[in-house]
Protein backbone atom coordinates (compact mmCIF):
# COMPACT_ATOMS: atom_id res chain seq x y z
CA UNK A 1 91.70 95.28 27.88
CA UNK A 2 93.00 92.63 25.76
CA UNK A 3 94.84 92.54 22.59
CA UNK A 4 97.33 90.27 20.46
CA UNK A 5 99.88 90.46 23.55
CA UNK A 6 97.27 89.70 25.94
CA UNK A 7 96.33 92.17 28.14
CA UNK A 8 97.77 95.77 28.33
CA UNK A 9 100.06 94.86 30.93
CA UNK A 10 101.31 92.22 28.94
CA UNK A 11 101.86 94.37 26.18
CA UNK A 12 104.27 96.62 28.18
CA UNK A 13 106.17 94.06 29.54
CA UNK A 14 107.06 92.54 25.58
CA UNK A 15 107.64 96.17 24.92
CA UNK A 16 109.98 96.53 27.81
CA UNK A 17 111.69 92.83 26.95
CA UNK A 18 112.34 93.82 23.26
CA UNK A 19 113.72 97.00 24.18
CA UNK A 20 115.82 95.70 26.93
CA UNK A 21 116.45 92.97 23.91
CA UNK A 22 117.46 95.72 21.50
CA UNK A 23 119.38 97.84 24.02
CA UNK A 24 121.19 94.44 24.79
CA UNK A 25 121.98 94.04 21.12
CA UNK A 26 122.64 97.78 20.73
CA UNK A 27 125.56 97.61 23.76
CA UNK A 28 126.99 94.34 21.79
CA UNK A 29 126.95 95.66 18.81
CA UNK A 30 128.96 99.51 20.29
CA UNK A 31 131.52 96.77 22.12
CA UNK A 32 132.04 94.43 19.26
CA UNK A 33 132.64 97.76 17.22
CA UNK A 34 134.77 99.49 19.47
CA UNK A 35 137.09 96.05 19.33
CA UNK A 36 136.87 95.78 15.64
CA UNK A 37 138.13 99.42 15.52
CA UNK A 38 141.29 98.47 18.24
CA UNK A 39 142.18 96.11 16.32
CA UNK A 40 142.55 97.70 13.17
CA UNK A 41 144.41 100.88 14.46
CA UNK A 42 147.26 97.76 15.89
CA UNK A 43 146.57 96.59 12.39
CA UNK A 44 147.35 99.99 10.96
CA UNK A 45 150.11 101.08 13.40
CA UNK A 46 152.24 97.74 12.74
CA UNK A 47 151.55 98.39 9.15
CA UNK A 48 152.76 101.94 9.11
CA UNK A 49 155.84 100.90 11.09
CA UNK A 50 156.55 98.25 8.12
CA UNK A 51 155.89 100.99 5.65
CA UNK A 52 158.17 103.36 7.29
CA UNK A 53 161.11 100.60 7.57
CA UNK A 54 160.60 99.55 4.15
CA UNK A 55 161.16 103.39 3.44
CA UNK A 56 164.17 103.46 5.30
CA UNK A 57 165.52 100.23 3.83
CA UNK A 58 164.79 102.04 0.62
CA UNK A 59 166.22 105.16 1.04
CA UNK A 60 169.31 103.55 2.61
CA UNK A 61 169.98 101.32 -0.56
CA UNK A 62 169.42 104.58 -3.12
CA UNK A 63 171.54 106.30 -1.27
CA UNK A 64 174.21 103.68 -1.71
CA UNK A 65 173.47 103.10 -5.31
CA UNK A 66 173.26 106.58 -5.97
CA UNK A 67 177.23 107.25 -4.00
CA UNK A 68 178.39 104.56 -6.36
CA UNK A 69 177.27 106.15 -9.32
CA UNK A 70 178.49 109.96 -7.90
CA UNK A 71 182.02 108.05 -7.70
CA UNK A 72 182.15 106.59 -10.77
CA UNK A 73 181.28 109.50 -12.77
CA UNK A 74 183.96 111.40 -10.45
CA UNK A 75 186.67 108.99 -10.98
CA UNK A 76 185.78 109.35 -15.01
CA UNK A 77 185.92 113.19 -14.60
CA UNK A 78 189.12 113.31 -13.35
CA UNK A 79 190.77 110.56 -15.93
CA UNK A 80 188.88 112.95 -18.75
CA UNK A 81 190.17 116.04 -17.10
CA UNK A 82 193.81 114.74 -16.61
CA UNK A 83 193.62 113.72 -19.95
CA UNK A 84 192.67 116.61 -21.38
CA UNK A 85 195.25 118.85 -19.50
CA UNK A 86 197.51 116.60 -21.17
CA UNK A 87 196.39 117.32 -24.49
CA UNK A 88 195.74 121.21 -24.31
CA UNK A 89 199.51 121.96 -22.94
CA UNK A 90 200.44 119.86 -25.94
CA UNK A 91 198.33 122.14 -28.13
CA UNK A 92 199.82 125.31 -26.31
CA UNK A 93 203.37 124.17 -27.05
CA UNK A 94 202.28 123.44 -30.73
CA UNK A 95 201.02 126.68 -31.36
CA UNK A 96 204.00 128.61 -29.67
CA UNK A 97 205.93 126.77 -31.91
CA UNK A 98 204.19 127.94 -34.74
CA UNK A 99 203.65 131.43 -34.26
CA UNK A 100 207.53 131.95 -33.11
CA UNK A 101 208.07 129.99 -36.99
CA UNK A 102 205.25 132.25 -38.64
CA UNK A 103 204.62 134.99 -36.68
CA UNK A 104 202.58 137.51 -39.86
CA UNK A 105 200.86 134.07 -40.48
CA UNK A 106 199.64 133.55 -37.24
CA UNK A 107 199.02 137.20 -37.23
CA UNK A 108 196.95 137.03 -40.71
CA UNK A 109 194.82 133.72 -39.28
CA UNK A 110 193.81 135.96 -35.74
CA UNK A 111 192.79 138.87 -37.91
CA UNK A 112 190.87 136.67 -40.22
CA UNK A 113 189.01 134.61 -36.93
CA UNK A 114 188.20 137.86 -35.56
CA UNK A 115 186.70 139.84 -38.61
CA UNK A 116 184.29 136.42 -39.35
CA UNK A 117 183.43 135.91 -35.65
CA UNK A 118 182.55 140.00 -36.30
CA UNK A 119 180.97 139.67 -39.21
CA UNK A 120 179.07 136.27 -37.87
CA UNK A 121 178.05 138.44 -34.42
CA UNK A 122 176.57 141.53 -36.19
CA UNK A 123 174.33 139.81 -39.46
CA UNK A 124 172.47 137.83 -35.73
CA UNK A 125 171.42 141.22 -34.98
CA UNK A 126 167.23 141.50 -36.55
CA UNK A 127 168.25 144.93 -39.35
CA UNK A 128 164.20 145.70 -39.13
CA UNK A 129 163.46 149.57 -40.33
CA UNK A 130 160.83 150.48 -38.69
CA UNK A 131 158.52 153.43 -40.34
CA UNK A 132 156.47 156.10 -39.13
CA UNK A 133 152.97 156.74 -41.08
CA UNK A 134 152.24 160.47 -40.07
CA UNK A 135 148.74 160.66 -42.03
């Protein structure tokens, strides 16, 4: 029998060359793929390696920014603190000065501190009534 191909052996064997064509193609095509896809997990590997050292590099340098500014602020808190020892043994002495000179007014000002820090202390308190409808 004959058709476009020729005759029905014909036929087969274009059938059988364009699928030994497209299985040809096919194989190149799986190869060519499984290449593309080594090359991009190096590609991703050496860029996660970069990532990860630029990381480090990062962390490293925030850590050393971040130790300068810890010291800094230490060094501060210990001028402020010295400081302020200074100043509140200088108080001390002032006011054991002044209540061995006025010892009732001392006496008078502590009364007086403690009845408004009282006073100030008990109006915070909410002085809701709260009634009872027994209908």
């Amino acid at each position: 029998m004959t058709n476009a191909y020729g005759t029905n052996g014909e036929a087969r064997d274009a059938v059988r060359e364009a699928a030994d064509t497209f299985k040809d193609a096919a194989g190149d095509v799986r190869s060519e793929t499984k290449r593309a896809a080594k090359r991009a997990q190096k590609s991703a590997v050496a860029a996660s390696g970069a990532l990860a050292e630029a990381a480090t590099t990062f962390a490293r340098d925030a850590r050393t920014v971040m130790e300068d500014k810890v010291g800094q602020a230490r060094r501060e808190a210990e001028h402020q603190y010295g400081r302020l020892k200074v100043q509140a043994k200088q108080r001390a002495e002032e006011a054991d000065v002044f209540v061995h000179e006025r010892p009732y007014i001392a006496l008078a000002t502590a009364a007086l501190a403690g009845f408004l820090i009282g006073h100030l202390m008990s109006s915070a308190r909410s002085n809701v009534v709260y009634l009872r409808d027994d209908r």
